[in-house]
N, C-alpha and C. Protein backbone atom coordinates (compact mmCIF):
# COMPACT_ATOMS: atom_id res chain seq x y z
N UNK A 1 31.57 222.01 24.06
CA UNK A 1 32.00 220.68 23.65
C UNK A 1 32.76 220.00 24.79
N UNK A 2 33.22 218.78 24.51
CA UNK A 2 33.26 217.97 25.60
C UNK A 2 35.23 217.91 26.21
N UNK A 3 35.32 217.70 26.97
CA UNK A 3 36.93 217.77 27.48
C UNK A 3 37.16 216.13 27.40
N UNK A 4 38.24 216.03 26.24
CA UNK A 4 37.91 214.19 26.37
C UNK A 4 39.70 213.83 26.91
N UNK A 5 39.59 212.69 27.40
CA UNK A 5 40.77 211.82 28.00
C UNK A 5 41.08 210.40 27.00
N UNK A 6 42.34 210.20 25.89
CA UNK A 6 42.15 209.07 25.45
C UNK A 6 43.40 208.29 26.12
N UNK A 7 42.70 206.89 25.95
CA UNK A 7 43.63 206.17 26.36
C UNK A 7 43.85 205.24 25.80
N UNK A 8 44.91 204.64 25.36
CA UNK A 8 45.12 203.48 23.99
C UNK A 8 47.04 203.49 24.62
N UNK A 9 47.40 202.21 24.22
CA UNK A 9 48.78 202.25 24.42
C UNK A 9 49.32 202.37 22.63
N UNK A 10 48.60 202.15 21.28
CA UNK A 10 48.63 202.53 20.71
C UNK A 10 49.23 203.86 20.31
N UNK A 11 49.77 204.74 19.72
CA UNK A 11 50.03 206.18 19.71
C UNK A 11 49.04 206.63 18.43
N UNK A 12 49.13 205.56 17.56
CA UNK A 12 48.67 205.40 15.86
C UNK A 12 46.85 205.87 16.57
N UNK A 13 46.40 205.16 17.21
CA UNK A 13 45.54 205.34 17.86
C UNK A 13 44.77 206.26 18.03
N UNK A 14 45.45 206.42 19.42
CA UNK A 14 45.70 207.95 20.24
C UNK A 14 45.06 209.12 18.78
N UNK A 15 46.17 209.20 18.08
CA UNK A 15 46.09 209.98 17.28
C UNK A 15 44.66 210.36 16.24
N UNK A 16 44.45 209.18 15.81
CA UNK A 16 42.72 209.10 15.08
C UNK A 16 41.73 209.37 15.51
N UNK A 17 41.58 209.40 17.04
CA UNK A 17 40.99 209.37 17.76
C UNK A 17 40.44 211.13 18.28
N UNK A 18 41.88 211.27 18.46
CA UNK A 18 42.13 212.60 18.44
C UNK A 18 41.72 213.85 17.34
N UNK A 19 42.16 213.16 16.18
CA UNK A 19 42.02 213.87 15.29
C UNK A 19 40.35 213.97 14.70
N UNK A 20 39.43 212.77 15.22
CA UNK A 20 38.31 213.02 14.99
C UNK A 20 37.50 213.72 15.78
N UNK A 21 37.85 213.78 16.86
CA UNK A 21 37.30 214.66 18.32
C UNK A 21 37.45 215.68 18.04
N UNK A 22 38.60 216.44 18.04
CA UNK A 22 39.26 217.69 17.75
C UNK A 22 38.60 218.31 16.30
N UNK A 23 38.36 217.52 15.49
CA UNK A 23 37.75 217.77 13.89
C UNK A 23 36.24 218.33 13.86
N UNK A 24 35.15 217.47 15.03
CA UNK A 24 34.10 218.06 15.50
C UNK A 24 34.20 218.87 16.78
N UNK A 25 34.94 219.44 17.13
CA UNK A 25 34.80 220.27 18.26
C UNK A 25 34.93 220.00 19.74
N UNK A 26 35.29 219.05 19.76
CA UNK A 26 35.92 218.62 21.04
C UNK A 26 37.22 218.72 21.34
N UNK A 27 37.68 218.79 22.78
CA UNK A 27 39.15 219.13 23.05
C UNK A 27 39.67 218.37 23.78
N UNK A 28 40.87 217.63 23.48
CA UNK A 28 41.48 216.48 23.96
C UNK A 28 42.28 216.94 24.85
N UNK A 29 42.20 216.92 25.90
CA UNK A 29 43.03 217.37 27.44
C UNK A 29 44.03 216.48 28.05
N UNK A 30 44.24 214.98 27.77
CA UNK A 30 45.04 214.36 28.02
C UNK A 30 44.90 213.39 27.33
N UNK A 31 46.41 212.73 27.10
CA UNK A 31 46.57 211.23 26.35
C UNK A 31 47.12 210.70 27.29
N UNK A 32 46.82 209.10 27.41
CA UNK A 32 47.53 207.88 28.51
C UNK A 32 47.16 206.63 27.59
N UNK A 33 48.81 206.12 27.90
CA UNK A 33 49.32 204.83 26.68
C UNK A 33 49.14 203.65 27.55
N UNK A 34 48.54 203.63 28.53
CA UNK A 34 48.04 202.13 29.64
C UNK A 34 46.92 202.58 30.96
N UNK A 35 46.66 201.62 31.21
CA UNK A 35 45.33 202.22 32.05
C UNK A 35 45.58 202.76 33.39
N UNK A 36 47.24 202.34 33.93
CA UNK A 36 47.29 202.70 35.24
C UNK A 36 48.00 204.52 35.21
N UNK A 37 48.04 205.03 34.16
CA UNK A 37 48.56 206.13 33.84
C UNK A 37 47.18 207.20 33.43
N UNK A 38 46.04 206.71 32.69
CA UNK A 38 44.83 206.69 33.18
C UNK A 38 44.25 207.29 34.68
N UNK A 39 44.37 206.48 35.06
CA UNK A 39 43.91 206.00 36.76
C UNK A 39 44.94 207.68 37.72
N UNK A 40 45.64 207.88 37.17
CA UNK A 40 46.77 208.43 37.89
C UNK A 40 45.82 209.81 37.19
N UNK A 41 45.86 210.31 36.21
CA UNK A 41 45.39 211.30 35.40
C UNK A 41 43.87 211.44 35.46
N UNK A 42 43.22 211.45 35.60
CA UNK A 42 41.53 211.47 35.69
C UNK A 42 41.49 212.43 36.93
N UNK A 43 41.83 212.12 38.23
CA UNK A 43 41.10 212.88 39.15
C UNK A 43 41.73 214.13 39.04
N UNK A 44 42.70 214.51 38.71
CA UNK A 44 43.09 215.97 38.16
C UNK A 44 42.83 216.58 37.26
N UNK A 45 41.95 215.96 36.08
CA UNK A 45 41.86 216.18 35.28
C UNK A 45 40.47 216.47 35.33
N UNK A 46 39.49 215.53 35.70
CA UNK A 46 38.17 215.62 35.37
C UNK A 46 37.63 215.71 33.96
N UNK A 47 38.07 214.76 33.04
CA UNK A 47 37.43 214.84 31.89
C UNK A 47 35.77 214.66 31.89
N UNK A 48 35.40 215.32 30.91
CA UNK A 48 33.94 214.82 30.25
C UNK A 48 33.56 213.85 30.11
N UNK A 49 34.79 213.37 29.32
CA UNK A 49 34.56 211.92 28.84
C UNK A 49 35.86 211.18 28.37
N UNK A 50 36.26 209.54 29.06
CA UNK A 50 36.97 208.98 28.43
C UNK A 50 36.81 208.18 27.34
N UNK A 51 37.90 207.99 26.56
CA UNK A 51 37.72 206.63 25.87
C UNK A 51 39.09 206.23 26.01
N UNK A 52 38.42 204.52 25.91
CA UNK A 52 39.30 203.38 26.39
C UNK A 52 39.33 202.52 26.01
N UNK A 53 40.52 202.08 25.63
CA UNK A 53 41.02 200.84 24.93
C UNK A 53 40.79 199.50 26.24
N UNK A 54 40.65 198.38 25.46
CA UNK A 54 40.67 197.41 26.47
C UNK A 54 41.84 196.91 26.70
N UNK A 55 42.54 196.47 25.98
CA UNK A 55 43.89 195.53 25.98
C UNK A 55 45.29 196.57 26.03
N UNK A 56 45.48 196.64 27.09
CA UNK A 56 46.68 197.66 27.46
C UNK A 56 47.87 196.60 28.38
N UNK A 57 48.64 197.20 28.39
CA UNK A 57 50.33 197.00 28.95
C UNK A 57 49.58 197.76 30.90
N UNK A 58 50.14 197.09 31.35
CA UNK A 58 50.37 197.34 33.31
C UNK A 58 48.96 197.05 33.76
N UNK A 59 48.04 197.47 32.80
CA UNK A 59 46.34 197.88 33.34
C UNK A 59 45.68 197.87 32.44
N UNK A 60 45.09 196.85 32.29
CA UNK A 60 43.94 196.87 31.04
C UNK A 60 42.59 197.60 31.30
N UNK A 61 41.97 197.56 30.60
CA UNK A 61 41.20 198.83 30.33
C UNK A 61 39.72 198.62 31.26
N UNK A 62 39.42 197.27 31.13
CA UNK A 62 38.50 197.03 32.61
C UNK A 62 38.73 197.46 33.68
N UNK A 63 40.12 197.05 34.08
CA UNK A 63 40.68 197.10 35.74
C UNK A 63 40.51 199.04 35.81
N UNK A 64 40.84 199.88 34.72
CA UNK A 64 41.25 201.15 35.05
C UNK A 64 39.85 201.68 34.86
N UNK A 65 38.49 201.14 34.24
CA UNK A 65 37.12 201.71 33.94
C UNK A 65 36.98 201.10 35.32
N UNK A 66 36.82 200.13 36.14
CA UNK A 66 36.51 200.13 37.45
C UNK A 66 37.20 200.91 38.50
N UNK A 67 37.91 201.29 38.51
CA UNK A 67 39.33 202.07 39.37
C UNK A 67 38.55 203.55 39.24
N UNK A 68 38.00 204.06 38.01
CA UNK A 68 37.67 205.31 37.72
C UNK A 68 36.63 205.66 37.95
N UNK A 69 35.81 204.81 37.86
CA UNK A 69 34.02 204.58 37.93
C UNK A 69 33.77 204.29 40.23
N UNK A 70 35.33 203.66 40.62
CA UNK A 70 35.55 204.32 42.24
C UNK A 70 35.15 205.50 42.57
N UNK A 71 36.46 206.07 41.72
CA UNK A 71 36.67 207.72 42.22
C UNK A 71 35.20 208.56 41.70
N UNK A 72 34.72 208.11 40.48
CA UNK A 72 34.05 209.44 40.15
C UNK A 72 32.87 208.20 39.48
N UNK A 73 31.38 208.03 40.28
CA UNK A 73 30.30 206.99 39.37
C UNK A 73 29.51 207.65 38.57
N UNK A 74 29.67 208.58 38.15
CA UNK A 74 29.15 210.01 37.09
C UNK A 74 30.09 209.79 36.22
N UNK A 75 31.23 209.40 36.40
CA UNK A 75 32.37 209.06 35.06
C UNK A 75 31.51 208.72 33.66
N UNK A 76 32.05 209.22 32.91
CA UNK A 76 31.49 208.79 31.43
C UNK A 76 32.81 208.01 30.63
N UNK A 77 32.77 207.16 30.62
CA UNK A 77 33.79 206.15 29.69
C UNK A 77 32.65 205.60 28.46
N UNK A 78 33.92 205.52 27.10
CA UNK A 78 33.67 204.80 26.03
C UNK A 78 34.73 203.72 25.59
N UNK A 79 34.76 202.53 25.96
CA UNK A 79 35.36 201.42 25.49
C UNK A 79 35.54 200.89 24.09
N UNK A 80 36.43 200.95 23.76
CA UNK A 80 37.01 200.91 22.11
C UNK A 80 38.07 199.33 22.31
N UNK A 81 38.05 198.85 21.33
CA UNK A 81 38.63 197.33 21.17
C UNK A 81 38.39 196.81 19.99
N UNK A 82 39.83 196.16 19.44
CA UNK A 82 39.62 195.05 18.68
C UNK A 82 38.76 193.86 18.66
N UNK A 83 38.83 193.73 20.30
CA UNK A 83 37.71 192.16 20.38
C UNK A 83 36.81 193.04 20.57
N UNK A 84 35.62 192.22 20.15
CA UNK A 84 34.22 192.53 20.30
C UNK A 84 33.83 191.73 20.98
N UNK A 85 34.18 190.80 21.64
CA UNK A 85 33.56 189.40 22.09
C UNK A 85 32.07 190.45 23.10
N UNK A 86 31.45 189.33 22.98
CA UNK A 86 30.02 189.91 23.84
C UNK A 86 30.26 189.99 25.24
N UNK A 87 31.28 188.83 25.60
CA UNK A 87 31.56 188.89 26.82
C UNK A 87 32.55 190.40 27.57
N UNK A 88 33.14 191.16 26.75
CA UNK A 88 33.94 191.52 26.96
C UNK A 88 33.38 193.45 26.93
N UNK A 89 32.25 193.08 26.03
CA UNK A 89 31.30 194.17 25.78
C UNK A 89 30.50 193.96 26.71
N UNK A 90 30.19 192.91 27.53
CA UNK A 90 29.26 193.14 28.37
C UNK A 90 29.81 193.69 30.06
N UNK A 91 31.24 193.11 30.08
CA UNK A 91 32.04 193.48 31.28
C UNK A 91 31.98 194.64 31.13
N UNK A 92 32.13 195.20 30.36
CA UNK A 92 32.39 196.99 30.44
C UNK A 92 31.52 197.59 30.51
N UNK A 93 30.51 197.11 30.23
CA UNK A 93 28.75 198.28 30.49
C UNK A 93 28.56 197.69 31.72
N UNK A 94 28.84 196.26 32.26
CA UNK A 94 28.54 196.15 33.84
C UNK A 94 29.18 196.85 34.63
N UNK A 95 30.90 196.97 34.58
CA UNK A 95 31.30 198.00 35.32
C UNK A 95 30.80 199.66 34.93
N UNK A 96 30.09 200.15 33.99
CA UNK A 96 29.80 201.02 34.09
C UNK A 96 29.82 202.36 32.62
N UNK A 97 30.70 201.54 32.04
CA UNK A 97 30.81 202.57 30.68
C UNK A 97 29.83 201.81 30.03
N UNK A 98 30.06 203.58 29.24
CA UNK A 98 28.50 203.93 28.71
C UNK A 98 27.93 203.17 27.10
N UNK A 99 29.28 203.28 26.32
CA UNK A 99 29.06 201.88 25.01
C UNK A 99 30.34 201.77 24.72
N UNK A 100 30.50 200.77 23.76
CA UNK A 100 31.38 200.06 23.61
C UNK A 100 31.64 199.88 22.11
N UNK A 101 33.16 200.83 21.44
CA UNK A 101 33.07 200.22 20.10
C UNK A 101 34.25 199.84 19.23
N UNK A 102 33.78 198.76 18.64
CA UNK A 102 34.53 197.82 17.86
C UNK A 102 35.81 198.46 16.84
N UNK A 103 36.98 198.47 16.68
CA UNK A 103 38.01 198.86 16.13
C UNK A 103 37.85 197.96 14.80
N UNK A 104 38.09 197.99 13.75
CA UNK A 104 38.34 199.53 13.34
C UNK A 104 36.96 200.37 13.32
N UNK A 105 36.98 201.63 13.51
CA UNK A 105 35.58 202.33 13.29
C UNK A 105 35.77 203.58 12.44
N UNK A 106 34.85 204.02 12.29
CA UNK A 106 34.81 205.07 11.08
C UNK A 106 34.38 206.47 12.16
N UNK A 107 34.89 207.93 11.49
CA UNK A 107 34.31 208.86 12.22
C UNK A 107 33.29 209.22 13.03
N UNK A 108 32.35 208.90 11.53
CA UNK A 108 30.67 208.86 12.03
C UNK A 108 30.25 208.33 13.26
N UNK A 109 30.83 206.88 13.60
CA UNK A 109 30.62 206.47 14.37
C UNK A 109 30.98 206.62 15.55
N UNK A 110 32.51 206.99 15.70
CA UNK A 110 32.39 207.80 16.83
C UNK A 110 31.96 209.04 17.22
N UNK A 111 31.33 209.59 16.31
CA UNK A 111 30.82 211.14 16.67
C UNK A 111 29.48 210.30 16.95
N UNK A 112 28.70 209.51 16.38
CA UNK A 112 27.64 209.19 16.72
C UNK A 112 27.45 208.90 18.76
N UNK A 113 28.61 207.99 18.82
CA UNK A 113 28.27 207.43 20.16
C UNK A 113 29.00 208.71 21.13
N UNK A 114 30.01 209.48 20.79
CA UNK A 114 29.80 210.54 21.41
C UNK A 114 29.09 211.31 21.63
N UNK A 115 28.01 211.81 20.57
CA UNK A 115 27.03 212.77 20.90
C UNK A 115 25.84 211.84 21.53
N UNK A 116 25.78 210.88 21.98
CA UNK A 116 24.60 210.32 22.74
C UNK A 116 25.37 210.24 24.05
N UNK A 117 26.51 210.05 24.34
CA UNK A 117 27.35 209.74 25.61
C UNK A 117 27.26 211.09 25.96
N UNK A 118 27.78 212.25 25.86
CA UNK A 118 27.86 213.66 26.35
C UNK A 118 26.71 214.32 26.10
């Protein structure tokens, strides 16, 4: 199963997120509450796979999926957000992550787009 990295400045978040990963068999190796804490944590880490909030405090979640998708273009990011705007879904698959999903979401659904991402 997959080594995942979440990132949400959320904690409430963090946590659901967690708890659904961890529930199917995945293992959560690091949490980061803004994207430049993110950015700092990844190359030591080498996750499987992130997921990422867009709208963060110091570093929003674009600036730190491009910063990451630098260091490592094999990176696997999943972008999670309240806005859905198309525009905002489309910035993030141009810089490079892999889909993009709409808050609130249900388990299924993230186990869905995880098991096609990993």
């Amino acid at each position: 199963m997959a080594k995942v990295m979440i990132v949400d400045d959320a904690a409430f978040m963090r946590m659901v997120i967690k708890d659904i990963l961890t529930k199917n068999g995945h293992e959560v190796v690091a949490e980061a509450s803004d994207g430049t804490e993110s950015v700092e944590k990844y190359p030591e880490l080498k996750p499987d796979l992130v997921f990422m909030d867009v709208v963060m405090p110091t570093m929003e979640g674009t600036e730190a999926l491009k910063k990451i998708m630098d260091m490592d273009s094999e990176a696997k990011v999943i972008m999670c957000s309240s806005i859905g705007q198309q525009s905002v879904v489309k910035e993030a698959i141009d810089i490079g992550a892999q889909d993009f999903i709409v808050k609130p979401f249900d388990a299924d659904k993230v186990m869905e787009v995880v098991n096609r991402v990993v």
